[in-house]
Protein backbone atom coordinates (compact mmCIF):
# COMPACT_ATOMS: atom_id res chain seq x y z
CA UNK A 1 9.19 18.91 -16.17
CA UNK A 2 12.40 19.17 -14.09
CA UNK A 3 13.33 15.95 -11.76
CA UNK A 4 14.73 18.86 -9.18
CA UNK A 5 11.17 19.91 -8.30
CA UNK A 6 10.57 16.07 -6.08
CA UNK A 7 13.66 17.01 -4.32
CA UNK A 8 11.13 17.45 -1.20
CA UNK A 9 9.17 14.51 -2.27
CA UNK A 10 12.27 11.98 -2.19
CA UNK A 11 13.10 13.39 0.75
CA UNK A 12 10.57 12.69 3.11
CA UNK A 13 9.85 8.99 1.25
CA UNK A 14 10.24 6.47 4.02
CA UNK A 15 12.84 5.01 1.08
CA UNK A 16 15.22 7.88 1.55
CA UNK A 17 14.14 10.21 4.74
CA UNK A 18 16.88 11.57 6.57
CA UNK A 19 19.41 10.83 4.25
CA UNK A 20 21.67 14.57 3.23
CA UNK A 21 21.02 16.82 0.50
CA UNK A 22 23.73 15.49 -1.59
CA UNK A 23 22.53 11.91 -1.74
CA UNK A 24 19.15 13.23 -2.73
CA UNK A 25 20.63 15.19 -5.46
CA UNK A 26 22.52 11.78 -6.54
CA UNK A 27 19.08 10.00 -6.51
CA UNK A 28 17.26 12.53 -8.72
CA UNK A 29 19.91 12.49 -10.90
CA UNK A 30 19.58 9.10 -11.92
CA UNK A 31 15.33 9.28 -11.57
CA UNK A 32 13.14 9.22 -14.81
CA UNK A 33 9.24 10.93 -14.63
CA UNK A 34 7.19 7.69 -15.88
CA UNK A 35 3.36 8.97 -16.52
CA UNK A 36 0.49 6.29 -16.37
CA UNK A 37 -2.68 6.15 -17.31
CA UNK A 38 -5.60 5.08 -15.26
CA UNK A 39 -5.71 1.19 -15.38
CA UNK A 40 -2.82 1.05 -17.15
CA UNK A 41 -0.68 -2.65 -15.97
CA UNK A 42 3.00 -0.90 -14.96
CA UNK A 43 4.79 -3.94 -14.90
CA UNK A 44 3.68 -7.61 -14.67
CA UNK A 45 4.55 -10.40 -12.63
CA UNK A 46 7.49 -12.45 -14.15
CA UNK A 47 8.92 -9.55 -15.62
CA UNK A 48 12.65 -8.90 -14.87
CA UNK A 49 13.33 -6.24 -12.18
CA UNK A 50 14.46 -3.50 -14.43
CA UNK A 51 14.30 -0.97 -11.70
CA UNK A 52 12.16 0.28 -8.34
CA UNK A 53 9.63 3.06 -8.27
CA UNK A 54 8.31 5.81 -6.06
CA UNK A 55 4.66 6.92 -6.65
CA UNK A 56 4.52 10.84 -6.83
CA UNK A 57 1.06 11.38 -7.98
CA UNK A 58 -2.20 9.24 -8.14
CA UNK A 59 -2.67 5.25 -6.67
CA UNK A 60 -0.74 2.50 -7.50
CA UNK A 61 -1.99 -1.15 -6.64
CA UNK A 62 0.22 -4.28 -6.37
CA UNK A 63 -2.11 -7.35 -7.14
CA UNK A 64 -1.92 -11.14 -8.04
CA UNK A 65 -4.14 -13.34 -9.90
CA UNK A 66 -5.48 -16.74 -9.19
CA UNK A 67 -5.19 -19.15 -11.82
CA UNK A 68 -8.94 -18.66 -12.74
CA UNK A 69 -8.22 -15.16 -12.89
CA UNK A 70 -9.56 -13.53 -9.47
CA UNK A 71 -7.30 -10.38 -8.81
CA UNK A 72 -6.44 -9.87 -5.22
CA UNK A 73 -4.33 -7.19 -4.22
CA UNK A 74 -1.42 -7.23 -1.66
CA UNK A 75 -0.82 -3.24 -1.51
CA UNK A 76 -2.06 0.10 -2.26
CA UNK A 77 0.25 2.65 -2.62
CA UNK A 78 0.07 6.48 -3.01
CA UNK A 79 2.14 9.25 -3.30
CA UNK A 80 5.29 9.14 -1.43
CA UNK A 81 5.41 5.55 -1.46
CA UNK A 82 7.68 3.35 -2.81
CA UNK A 83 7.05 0.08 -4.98
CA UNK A 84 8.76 -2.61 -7.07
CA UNK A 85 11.57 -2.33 -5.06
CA UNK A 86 12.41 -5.50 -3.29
CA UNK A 87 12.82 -7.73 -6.25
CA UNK A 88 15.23 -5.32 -7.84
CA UNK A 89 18.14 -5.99 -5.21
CA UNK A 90 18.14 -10.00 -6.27
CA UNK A 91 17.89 -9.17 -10.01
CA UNK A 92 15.21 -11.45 -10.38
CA UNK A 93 11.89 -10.82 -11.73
CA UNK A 94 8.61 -8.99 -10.05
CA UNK A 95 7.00 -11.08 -7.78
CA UNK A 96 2.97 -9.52 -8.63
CA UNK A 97 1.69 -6.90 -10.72
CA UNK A 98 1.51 -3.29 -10.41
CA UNK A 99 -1.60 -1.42 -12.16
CA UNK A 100 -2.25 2.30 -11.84
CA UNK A 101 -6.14 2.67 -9.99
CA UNK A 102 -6.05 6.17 -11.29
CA UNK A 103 -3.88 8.35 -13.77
CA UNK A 104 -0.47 8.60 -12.02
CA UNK A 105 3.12 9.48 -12.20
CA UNK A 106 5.89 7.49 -10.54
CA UNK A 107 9.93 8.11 -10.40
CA UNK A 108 11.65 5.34 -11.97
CA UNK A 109 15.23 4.80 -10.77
CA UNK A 110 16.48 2.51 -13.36
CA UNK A 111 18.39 -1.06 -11.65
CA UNK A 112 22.08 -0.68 -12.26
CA UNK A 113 22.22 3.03 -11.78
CA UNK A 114 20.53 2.85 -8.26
CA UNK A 115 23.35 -0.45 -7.36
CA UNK A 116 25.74 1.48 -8.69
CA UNK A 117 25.03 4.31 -6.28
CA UNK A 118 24.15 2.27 -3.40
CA UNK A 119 27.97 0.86 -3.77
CA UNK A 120 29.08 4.46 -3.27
CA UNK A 121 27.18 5.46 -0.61
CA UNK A 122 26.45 2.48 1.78
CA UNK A 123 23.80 5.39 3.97
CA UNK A 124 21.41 5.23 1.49
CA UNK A 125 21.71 1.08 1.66
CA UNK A 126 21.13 1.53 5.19
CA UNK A 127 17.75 3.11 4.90
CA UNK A 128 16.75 0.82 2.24
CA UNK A 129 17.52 -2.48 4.27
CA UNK A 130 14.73 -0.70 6.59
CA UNK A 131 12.09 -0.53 4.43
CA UNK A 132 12.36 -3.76 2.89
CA UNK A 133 12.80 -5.24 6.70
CA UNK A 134 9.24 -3.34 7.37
CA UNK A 135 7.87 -4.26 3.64
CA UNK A 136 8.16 -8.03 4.99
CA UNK A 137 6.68 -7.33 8.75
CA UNK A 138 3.65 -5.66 6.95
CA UNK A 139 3.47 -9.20 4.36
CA UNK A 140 3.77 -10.94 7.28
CA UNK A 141 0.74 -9.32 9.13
CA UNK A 142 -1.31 -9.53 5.77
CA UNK A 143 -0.67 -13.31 5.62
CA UNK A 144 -1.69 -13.81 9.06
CA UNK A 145 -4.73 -11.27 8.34
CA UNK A 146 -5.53 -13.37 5.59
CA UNK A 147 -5.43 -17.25 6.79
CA UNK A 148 -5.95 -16.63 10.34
CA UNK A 149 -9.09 -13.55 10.58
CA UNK A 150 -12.19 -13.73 9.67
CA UNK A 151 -13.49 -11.04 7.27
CA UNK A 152 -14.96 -8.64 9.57
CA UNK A 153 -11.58 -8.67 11.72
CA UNK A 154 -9.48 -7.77 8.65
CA UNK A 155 -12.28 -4.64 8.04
CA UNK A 156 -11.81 -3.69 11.48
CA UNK A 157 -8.74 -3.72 11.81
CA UNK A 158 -7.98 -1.82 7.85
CA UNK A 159 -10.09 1.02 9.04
CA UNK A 160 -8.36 1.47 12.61
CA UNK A 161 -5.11 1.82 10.42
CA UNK A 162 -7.13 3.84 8.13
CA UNK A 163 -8.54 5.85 11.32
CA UNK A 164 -4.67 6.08 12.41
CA UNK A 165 -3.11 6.77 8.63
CA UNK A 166 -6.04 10.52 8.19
CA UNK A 167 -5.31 11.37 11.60
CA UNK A 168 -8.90 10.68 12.57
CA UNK A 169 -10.42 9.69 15.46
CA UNK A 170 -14.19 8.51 14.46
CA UNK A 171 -14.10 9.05 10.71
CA UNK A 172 -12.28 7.56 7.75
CA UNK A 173 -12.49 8.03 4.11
CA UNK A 174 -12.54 5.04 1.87
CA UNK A 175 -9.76 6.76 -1.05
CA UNK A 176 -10.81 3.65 -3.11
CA UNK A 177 -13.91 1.43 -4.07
CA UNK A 178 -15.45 -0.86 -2.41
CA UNK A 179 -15.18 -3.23 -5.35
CA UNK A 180 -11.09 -2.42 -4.66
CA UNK A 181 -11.65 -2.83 -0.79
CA UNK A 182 -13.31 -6.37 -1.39
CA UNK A 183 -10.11 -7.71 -2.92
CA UNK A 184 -7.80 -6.25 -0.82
CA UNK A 185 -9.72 -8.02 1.75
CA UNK A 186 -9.73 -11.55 0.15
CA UNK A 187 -13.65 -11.07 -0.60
CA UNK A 188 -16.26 -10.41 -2.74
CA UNK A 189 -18.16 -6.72 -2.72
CA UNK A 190 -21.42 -8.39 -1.65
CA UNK A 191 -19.86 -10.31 1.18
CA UNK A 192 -18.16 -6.91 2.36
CA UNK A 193 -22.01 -4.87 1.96
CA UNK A 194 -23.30 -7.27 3.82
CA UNK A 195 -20.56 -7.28 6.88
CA UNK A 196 -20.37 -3.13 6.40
CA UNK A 197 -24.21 -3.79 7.41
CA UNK A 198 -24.23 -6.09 10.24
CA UNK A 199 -21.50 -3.76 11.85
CA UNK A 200 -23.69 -0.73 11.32
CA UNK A 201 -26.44 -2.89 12.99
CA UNK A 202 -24.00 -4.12 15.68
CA UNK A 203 -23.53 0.02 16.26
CA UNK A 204 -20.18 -0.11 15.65
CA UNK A 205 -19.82 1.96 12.30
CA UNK A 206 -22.34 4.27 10.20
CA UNK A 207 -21.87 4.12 6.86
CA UNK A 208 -22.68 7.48 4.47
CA UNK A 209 -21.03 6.57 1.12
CA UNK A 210 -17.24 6.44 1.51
CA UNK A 211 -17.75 7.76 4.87
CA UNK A 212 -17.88 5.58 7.74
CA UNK A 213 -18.08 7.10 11.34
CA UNK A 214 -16.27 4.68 13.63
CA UNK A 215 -19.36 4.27 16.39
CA UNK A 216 -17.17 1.97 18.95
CA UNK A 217 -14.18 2.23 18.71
CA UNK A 218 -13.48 -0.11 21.74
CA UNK A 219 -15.10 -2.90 19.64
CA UNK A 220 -13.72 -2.49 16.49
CA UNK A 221 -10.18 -3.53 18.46
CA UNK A 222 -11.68 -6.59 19.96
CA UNK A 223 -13.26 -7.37 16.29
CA UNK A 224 -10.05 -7.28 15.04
CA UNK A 225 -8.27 -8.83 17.57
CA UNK A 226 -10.49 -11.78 18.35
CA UNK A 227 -13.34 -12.05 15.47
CA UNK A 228 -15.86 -11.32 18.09
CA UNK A 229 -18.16 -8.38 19.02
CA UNK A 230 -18.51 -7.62 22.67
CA UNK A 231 -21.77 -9.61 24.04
CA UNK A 232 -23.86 -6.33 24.21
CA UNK A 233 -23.50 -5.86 21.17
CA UNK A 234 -24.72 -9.21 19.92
């Protein structure tokens, strides 16, 4: 299948957006279709950084295991999105694994070819150096998320970026399992039933399946924000 046809696809990737058509044509030409199964492990942590990928169809997660083997994933990403690429600029290895949640495709621009480029056209460095700068502001927010909220705050405040990310006001979709949602919250799936529960009870959500109506919308912030539910609520 020809590479041309993601011409519109590279194009409006945060990655590359705004760069000319000539520079996208430069990209493509050194891109390489890479087609993955569902579940299949795309690259493992420790591996060298043999090159940085975009996701063009399907879900890619970036995960890490404990040393007793609990998976907890760092990122989700889906099509349009870039991965794997901040390691690649150091030449060192991949930091965490990437795993494909469901059968996907990803362009694969290959280390040395996209340096090589970058050397000759220092815009498309430019745009990069963005990305990774708001790659580490969004680790940085997970790591507080993680060691400084409380479970319900990081669910509150994922589906008011969900709520944001669909364009929705009062609805979001869960595009993955709960099981998935559980570890990209630090938690279990039975911990996360039980707090999707209490903040149905609470009347801030209604839950129908991957459906959850966002009730109060007002208190979901201050859940987020503080760990608290406002005192009518309690």
């Amino acid at each position: 299948m020809p590479i041309k046809k993601y011409f519109k696809l590279i194009s409006e990737s945060i990655l590359f957006a705004g760069l000319p058509d000539e520079h996208i044509d430069a990209l493509l030409a050194i891109a390489q279709i890479r087609d993955f199964s569902k579940n299949e492990l795309i690259f493992s942590e420790g591996d060298q950084a043999s090159g940085l990928y975009i996701n063009v169809d399907g879900m890619v997660k970036i995960f890490k295991l404990s040393p007793d083997g609990k998976e907890h994933i760092l990122h989700l990403f889906g099509p349009g999105e870039p991965y794997g690429e901040v390691p690649v600029f150091s030449g060192k290895t991949f930091p965490a694994n990437a795993e494909s949640i469901t059968d996907s495709r990803s362009l694969f621009f290959p280390r040395d070819a996209i340096v090589a480029l970058l050397a000759k056209n220092p815009a498309i460095a430019m745009n990069m150096l963005g990305v990774l700068s708001l790659r580490l502001r969004q680790f940085t927010v997970a790591l507080e998320n993680l060691s400084l909220k409380e479970v319900p705050g990081r669910l509150a405040a994922h589906l008011l970026v969900l709520s944001m990310e669909q364009d929705k006001k009062d609805t979001v979709v869960l595009n993955i399992s709960k099981t998935l949602l559980a570890s990209l919250l630090g938690t279990i799936p039975e911990t996360l039933s039980r707090i999707l529960s209490r903040m149905a009870a609470q009347g801030l959500i209604d839950v129908q399946g991957r459906t959850i109506r966002l009730l109060d919308v007002d208190g979901l912030r201050l859940l987020a924000e503080t760990g608290k539910v406002s005192e009518t609520e309690k």
